[in-house]
PDB file of N, CA and C in Angstrom:
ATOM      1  N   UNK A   1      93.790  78.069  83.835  1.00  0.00           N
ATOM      2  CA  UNK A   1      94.713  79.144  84.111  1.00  0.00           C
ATOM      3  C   UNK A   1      94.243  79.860  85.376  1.00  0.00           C
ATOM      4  N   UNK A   2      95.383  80.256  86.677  1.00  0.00           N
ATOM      5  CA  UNK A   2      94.700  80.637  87.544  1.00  0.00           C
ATOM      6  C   UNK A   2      95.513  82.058  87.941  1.00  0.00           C
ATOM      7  N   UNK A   3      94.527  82.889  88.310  1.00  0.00           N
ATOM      8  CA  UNK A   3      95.364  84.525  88.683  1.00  0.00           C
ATOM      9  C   UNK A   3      95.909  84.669  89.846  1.00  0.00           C
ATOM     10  N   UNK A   4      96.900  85.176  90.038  1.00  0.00           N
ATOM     11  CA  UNK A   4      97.616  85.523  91.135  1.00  0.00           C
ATOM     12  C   UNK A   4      97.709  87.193  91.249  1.00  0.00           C
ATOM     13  N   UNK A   5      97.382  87.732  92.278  1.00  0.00           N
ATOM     14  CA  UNK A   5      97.310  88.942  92.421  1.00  0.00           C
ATOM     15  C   UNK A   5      98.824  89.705  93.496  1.00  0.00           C
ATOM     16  N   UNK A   6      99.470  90.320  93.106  1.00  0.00           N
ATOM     17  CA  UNK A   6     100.636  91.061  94.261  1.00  0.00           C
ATOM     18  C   UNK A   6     100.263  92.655  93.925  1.00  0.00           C
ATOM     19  N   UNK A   7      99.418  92.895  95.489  1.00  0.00           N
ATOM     20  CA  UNK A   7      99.463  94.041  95.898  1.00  0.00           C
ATOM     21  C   UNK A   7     100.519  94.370  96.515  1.00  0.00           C
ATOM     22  N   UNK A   8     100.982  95.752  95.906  1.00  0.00           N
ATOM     23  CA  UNK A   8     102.281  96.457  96.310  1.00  0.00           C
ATOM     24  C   UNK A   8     101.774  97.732  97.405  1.00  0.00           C
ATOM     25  N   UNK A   9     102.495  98.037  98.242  1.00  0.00           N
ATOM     26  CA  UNK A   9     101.741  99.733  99.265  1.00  0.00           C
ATOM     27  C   UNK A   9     103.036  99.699  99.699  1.00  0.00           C
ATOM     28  N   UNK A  10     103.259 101.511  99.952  1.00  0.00           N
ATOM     29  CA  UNK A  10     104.481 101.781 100.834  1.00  0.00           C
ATOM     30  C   UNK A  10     104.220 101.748 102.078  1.00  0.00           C
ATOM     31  N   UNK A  11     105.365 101.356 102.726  1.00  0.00           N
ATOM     32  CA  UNK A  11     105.191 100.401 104.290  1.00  0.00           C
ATOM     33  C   UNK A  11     104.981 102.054 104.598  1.00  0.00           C
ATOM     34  N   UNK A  12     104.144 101.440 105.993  1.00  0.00           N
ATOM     35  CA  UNK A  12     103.147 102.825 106.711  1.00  0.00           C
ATOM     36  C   UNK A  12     104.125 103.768 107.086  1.00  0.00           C
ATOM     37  N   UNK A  13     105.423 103.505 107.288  1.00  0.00           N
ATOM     38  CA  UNK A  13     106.198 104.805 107.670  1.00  0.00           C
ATOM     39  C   UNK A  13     106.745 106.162 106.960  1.00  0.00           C
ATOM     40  N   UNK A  14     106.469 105.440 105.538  1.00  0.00           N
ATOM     41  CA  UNK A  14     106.847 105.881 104.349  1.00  0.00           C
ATOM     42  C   UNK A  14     105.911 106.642 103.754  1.00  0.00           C
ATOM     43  N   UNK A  15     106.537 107.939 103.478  1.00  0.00           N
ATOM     44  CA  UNK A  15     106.057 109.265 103.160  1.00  0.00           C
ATOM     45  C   UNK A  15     105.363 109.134 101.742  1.00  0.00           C
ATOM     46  N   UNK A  16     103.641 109.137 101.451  1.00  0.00           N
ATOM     47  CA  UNK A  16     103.173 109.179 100.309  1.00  0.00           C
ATOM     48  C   UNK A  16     102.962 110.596  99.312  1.00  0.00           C
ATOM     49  N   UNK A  17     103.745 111.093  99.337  1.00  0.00           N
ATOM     50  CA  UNK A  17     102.900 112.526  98.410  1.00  0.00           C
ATOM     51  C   UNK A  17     102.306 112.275  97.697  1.00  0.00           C
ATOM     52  N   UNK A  18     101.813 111.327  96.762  1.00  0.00           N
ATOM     53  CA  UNK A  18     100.402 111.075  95.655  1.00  0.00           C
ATOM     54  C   UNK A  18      99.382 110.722  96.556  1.00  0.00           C
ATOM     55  N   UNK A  19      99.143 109.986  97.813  1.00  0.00           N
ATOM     56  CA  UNK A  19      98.093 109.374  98.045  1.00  0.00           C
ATOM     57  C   UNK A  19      97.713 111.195  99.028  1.00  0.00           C
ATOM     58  N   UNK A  20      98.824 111.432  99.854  1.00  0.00           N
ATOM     59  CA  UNK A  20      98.220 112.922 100.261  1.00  0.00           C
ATOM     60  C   UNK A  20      97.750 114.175  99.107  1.00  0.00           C
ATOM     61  N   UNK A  21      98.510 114.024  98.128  1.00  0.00           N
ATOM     62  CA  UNK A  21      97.758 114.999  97.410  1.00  0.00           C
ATOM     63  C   UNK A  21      96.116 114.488  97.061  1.00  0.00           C
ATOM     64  N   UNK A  22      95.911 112.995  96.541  1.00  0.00           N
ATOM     65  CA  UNK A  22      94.655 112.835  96.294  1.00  0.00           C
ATOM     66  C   UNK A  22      93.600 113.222  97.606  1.00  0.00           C
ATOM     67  N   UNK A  23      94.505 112.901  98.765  1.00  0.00           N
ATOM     68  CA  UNK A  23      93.489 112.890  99.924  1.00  0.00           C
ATOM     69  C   UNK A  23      93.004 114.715 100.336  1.00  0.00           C
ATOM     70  N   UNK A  24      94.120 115.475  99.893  1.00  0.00           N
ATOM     71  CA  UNK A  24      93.771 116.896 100.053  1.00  0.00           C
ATOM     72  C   UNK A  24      92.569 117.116  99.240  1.00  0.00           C
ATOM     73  N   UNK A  25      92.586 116.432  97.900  1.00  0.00           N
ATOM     74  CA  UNK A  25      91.883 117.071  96.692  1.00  0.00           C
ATOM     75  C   UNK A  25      90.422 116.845  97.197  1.00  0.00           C
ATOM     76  N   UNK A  26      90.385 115.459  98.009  1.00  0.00           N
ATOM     77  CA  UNK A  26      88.795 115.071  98.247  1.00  0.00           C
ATOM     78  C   UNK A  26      87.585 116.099  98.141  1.00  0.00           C
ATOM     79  N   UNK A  27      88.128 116.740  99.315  1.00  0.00           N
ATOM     80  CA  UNK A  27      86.948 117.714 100.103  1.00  0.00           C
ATOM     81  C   UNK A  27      86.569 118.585  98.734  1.00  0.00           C
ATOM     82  N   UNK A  28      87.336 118.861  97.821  1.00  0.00           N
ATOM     83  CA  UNK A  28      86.965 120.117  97.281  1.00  0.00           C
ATOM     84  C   UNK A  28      86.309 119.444  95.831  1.00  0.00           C
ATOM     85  N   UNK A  29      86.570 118.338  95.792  1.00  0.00           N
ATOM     86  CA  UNK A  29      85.778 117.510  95.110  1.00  0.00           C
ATOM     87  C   UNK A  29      84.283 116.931  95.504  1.00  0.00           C
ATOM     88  N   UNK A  30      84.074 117.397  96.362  1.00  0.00           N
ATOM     89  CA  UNK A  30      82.809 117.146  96.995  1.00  0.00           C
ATOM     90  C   UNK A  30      82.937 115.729  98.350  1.00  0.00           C
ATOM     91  N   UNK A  31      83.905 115.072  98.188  1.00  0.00           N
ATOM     92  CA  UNK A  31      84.143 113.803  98.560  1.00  0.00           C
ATOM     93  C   UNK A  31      84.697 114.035 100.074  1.00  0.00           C
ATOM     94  N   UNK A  32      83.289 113.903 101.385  1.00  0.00           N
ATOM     95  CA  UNK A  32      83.653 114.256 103.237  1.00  0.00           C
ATOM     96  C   UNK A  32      84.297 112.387 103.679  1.00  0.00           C
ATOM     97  N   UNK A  33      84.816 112.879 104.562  1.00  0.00           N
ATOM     98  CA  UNK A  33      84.921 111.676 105.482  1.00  0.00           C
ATOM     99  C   UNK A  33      85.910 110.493 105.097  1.00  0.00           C
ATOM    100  N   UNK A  34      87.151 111.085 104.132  1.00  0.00           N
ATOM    101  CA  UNK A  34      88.145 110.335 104.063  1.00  0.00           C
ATOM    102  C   UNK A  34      89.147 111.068 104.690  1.00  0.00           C
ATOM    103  N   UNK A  35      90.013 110.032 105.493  1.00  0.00           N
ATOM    104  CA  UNK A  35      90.655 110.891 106.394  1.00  0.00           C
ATOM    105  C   UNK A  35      91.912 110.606 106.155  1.00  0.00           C
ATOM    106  N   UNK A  36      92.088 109.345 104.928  1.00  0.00           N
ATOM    107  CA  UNK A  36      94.407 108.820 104.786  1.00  0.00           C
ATOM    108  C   UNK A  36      94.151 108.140 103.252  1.00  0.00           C
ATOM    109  N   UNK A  37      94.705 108.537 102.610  1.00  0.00           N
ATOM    110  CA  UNK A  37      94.199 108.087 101.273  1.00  0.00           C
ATOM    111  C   UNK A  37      96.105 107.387 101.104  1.00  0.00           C
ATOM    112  N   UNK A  38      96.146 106.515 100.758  1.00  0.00           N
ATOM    113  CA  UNK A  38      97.539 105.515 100.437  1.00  0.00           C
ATOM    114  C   UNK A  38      97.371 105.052  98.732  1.00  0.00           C
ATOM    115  N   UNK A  39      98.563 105.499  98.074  1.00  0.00           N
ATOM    116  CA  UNK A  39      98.593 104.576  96.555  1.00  0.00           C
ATOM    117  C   UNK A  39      99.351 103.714  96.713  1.00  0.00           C
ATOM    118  N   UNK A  40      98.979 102.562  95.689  1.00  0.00           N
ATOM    119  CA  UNK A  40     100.002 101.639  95.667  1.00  0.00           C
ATOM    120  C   UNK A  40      99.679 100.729  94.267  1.00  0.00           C
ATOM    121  N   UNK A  41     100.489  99.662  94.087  1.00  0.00           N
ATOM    122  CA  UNK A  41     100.626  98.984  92.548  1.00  0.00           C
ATOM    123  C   UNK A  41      99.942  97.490  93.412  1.00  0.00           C
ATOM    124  N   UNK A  42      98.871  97.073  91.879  1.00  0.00           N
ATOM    125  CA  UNK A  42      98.238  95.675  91.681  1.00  0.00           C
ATOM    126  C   UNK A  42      98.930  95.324  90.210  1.00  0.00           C
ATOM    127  N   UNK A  43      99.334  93.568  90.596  1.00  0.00           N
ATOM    128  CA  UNK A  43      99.720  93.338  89.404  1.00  0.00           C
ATOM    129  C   UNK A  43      98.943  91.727  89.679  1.00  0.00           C
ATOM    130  N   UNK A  44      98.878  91.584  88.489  1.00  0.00           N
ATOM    131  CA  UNK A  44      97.765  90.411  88.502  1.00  0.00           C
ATOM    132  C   UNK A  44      98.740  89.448  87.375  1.00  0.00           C
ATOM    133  N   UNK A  45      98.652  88.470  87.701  1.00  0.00           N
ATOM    134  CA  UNK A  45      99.202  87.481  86.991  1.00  0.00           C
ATOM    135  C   UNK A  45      98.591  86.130  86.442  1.00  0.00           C
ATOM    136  N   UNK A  46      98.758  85.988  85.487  1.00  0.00           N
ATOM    137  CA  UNK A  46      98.022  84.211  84.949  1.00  0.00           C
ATOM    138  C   UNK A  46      99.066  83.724  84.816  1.00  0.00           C
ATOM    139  N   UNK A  47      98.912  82.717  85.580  1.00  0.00           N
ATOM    140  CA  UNK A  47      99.713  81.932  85.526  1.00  0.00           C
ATOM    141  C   UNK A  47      99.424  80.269  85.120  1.00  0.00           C
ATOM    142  N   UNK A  48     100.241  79.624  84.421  1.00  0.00           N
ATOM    143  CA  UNK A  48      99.809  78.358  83.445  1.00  0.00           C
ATOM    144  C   UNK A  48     100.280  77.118  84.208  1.00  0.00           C
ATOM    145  N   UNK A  49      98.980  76.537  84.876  1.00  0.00           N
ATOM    146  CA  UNK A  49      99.240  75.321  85.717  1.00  0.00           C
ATOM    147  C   UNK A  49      99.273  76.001  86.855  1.00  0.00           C
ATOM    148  N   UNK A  50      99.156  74.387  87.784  1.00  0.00           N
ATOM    149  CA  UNK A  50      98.540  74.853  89.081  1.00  0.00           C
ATOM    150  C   UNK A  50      99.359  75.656  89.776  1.00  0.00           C
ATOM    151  N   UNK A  51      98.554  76.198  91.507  1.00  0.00           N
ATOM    152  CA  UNK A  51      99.142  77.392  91.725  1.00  0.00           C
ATOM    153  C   UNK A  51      99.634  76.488  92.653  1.00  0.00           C
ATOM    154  N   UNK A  52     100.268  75.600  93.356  1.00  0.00           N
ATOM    155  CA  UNK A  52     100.464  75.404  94.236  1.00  0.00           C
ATOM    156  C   UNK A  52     101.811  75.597  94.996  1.00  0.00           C
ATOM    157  N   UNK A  53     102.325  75.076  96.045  1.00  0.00           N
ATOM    158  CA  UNK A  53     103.803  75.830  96.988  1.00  0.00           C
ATOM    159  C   UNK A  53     104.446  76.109  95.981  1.00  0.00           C
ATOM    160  N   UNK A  54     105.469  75.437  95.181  1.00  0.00           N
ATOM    161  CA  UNK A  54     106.223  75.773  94.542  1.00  0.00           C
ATOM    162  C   UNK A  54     105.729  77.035  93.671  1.00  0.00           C
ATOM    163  N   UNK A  55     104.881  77.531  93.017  1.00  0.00           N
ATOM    164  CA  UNK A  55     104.336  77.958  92.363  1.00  0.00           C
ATOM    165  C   UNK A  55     104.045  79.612  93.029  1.00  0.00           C
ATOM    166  N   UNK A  56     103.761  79.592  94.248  1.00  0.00           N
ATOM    167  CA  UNK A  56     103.594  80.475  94.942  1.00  0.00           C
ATOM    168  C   UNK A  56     105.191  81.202  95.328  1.00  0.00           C
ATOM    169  N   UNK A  57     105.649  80.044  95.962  1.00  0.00           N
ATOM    170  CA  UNK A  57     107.506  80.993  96.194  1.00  0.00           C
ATOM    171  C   UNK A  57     108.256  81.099  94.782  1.00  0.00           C
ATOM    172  N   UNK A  58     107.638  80.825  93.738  1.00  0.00           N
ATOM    173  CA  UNK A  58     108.963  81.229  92.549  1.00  0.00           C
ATOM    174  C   UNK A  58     107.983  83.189  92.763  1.00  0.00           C
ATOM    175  N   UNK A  59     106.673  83.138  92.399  1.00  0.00           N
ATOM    176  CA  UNK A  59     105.745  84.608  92.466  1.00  0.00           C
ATOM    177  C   UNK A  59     106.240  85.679  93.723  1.00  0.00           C
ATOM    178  N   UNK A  60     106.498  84.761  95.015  1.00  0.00           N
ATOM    179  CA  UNK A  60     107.111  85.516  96.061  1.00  0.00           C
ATOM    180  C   UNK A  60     108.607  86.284  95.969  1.00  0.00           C
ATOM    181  N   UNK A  61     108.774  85.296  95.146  1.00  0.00           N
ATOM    182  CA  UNK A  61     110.773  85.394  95.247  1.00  0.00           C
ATOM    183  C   UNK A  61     110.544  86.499  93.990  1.00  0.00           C
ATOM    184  N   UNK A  62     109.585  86.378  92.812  1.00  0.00           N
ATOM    185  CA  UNK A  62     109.403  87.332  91.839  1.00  0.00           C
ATOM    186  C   UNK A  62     109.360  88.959  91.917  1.00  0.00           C
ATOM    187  N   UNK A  63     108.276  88.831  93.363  1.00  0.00           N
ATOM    188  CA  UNK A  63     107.697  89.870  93.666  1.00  0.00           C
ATOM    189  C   UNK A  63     108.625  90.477  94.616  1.00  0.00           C
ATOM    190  N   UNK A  64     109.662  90.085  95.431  1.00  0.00           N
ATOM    191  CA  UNK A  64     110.540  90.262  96.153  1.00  0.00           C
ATOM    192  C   UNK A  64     111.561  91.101  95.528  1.00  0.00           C
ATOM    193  N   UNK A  65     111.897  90.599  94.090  1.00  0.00           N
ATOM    194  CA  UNK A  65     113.017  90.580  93.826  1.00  0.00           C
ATOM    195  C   UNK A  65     112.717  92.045  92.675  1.00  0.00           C
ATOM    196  N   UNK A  66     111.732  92.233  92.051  1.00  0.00           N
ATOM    197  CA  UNK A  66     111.599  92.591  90.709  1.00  0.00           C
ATOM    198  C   UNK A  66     110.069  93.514  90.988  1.00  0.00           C
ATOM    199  N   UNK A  67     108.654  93.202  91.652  1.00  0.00           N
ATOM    200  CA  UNK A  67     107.961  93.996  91.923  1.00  0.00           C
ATOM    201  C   UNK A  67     107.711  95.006  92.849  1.00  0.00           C
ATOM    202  N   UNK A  68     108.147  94.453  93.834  1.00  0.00           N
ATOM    203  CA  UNK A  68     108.373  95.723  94.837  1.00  0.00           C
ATOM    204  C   UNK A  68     110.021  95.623  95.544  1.00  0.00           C
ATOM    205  N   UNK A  69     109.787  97.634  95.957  1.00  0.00           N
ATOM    206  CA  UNK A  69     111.520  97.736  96.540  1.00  0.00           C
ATOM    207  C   UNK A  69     111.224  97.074  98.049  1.00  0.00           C
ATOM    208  N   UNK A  70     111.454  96.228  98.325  1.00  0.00           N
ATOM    209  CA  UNK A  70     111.160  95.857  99.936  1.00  0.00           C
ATOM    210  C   UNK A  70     112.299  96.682 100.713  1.00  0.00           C
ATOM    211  N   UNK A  71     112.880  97.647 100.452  1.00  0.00           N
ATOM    212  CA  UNK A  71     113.128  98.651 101.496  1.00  0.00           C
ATOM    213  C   UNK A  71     112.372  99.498 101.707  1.00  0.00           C
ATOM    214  N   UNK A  72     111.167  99.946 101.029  1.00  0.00           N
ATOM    215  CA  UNK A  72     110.029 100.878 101.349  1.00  0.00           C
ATOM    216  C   UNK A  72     108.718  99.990 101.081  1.00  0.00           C
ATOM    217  N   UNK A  73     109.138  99.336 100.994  1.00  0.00           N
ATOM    218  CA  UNK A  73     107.273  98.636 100.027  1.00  0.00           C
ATOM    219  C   UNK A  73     106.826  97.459 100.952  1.00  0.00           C
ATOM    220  N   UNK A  74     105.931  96.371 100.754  1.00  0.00           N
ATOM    221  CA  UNK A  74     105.217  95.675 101.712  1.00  0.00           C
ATOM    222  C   UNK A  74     104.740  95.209 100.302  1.00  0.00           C
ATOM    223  N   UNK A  75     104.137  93.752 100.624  1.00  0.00           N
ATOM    224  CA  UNK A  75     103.563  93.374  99.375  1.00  0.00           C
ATOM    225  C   UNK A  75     102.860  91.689 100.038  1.00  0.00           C
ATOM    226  N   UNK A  76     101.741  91.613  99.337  1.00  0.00           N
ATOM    227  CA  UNK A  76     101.220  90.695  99.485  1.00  0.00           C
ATOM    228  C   UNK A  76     100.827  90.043  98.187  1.00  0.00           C
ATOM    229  N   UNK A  77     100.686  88.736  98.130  1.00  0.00           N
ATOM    230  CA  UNK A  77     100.382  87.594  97.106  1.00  0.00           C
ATOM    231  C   UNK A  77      99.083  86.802  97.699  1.00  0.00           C
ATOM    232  N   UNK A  78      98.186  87.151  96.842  1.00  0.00           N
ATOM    233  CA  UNK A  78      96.811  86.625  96.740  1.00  0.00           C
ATOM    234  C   UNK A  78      96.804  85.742  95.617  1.00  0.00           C
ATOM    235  N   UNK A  79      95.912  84.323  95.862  1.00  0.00           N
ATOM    236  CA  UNK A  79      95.256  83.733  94.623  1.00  0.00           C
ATOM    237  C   UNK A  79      94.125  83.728  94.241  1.00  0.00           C
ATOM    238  N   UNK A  80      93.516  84.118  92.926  1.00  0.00           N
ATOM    239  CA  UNK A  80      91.973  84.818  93.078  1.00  0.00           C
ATOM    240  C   UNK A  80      91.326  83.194  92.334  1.00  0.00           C
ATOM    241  N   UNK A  81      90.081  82.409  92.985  1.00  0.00           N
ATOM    242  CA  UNK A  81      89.491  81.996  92.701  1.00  0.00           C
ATOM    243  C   UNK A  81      88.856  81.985  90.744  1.00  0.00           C
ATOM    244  N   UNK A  82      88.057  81.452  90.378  1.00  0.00           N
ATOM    245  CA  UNK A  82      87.163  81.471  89.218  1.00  0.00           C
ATOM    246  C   UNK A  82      86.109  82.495  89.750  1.00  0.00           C
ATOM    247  N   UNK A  83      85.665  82.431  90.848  1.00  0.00           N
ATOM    248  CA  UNK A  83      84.457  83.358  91.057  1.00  0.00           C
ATOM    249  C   UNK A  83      84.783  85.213  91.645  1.00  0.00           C
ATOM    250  N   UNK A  84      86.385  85.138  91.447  1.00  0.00           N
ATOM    251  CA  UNK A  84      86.962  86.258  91.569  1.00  0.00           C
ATOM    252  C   UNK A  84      87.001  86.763  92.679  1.00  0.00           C
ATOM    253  N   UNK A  85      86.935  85.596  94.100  1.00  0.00           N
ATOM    254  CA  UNK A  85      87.703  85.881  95.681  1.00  0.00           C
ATOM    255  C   UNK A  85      88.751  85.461  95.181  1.00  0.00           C
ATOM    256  N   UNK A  86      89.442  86.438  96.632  1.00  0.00           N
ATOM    257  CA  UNK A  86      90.998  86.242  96.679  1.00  0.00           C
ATOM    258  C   UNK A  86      90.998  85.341  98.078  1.00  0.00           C
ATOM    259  N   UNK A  87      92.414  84.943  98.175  1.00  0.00           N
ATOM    260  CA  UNK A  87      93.088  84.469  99.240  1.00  0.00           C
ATOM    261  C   UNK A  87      94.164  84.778  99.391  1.00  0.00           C
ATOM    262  N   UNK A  88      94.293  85.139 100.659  1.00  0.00           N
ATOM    263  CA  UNK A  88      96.026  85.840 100.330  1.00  0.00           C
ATOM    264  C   UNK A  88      96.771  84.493 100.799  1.00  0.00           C
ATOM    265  N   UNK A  89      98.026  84.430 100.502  1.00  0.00           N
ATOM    266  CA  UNK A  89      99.240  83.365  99.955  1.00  0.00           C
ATOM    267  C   UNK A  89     100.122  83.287 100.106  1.00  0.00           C
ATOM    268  N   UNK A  90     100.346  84.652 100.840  1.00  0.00           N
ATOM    269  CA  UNK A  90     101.510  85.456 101.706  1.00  0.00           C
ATOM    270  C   UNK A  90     101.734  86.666 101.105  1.00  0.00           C
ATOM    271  N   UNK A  91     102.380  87.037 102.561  1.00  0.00           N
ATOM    272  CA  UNK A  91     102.719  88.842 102.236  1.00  0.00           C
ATOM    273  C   UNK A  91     104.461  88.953 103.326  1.00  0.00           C
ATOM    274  N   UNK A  92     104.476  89.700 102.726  1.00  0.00           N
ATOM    275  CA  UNK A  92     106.090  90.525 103.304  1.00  0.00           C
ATOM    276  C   UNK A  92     106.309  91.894 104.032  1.00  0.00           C
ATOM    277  N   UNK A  93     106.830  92.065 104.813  1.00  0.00           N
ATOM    278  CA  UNK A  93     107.370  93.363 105.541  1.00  0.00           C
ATOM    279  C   UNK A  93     108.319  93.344 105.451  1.00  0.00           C
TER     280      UNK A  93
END
């Protein structure tokens, strides 16, 4: 069984109020020298049988269609190894 990872982030133009509120909170949390704090969604997938092309564009077309809004979002598809590297597999703008 092999994992597939789709990181989701709102495309850079796009206004975060959670990742700025965390990034305000830093300093007073003790936490110097972060200067853009961004949230975004990981979804990790097992998937049964190999990962290969086909396998990758049904996850793309998945993630396209159903995980992220690709009018604000950006998203990339990683396949994570047994030893828990990734490779990314493609990504979208």
């Amino acid at each position: 069984m092999a994992r597939v990872v789709v990181d989701v982030m709102l495309k850079p133009e796009i206004l975060d109020p959670q990742g700025q509120a965390v990034q305000r909170a830093l300093p007073r949390l003790g936490f110097q020298g972060i200067s853009d704090v961004r949230q975004g969604k990981r979804f990790e997938l097992e998937v049964d049988g190999p990962v290969d092309e086909a396998a990758l564009a049904r996850i793309h077309e998945l993630a396209e269609t159903f995980l992220a809004n690709t009018v604000i979002e950006d998203f990339v598809v990683k396949v994570e190894d047994a030893e828990g590297s990734e490779k990314v597999a493609g990504a979208a703008k």
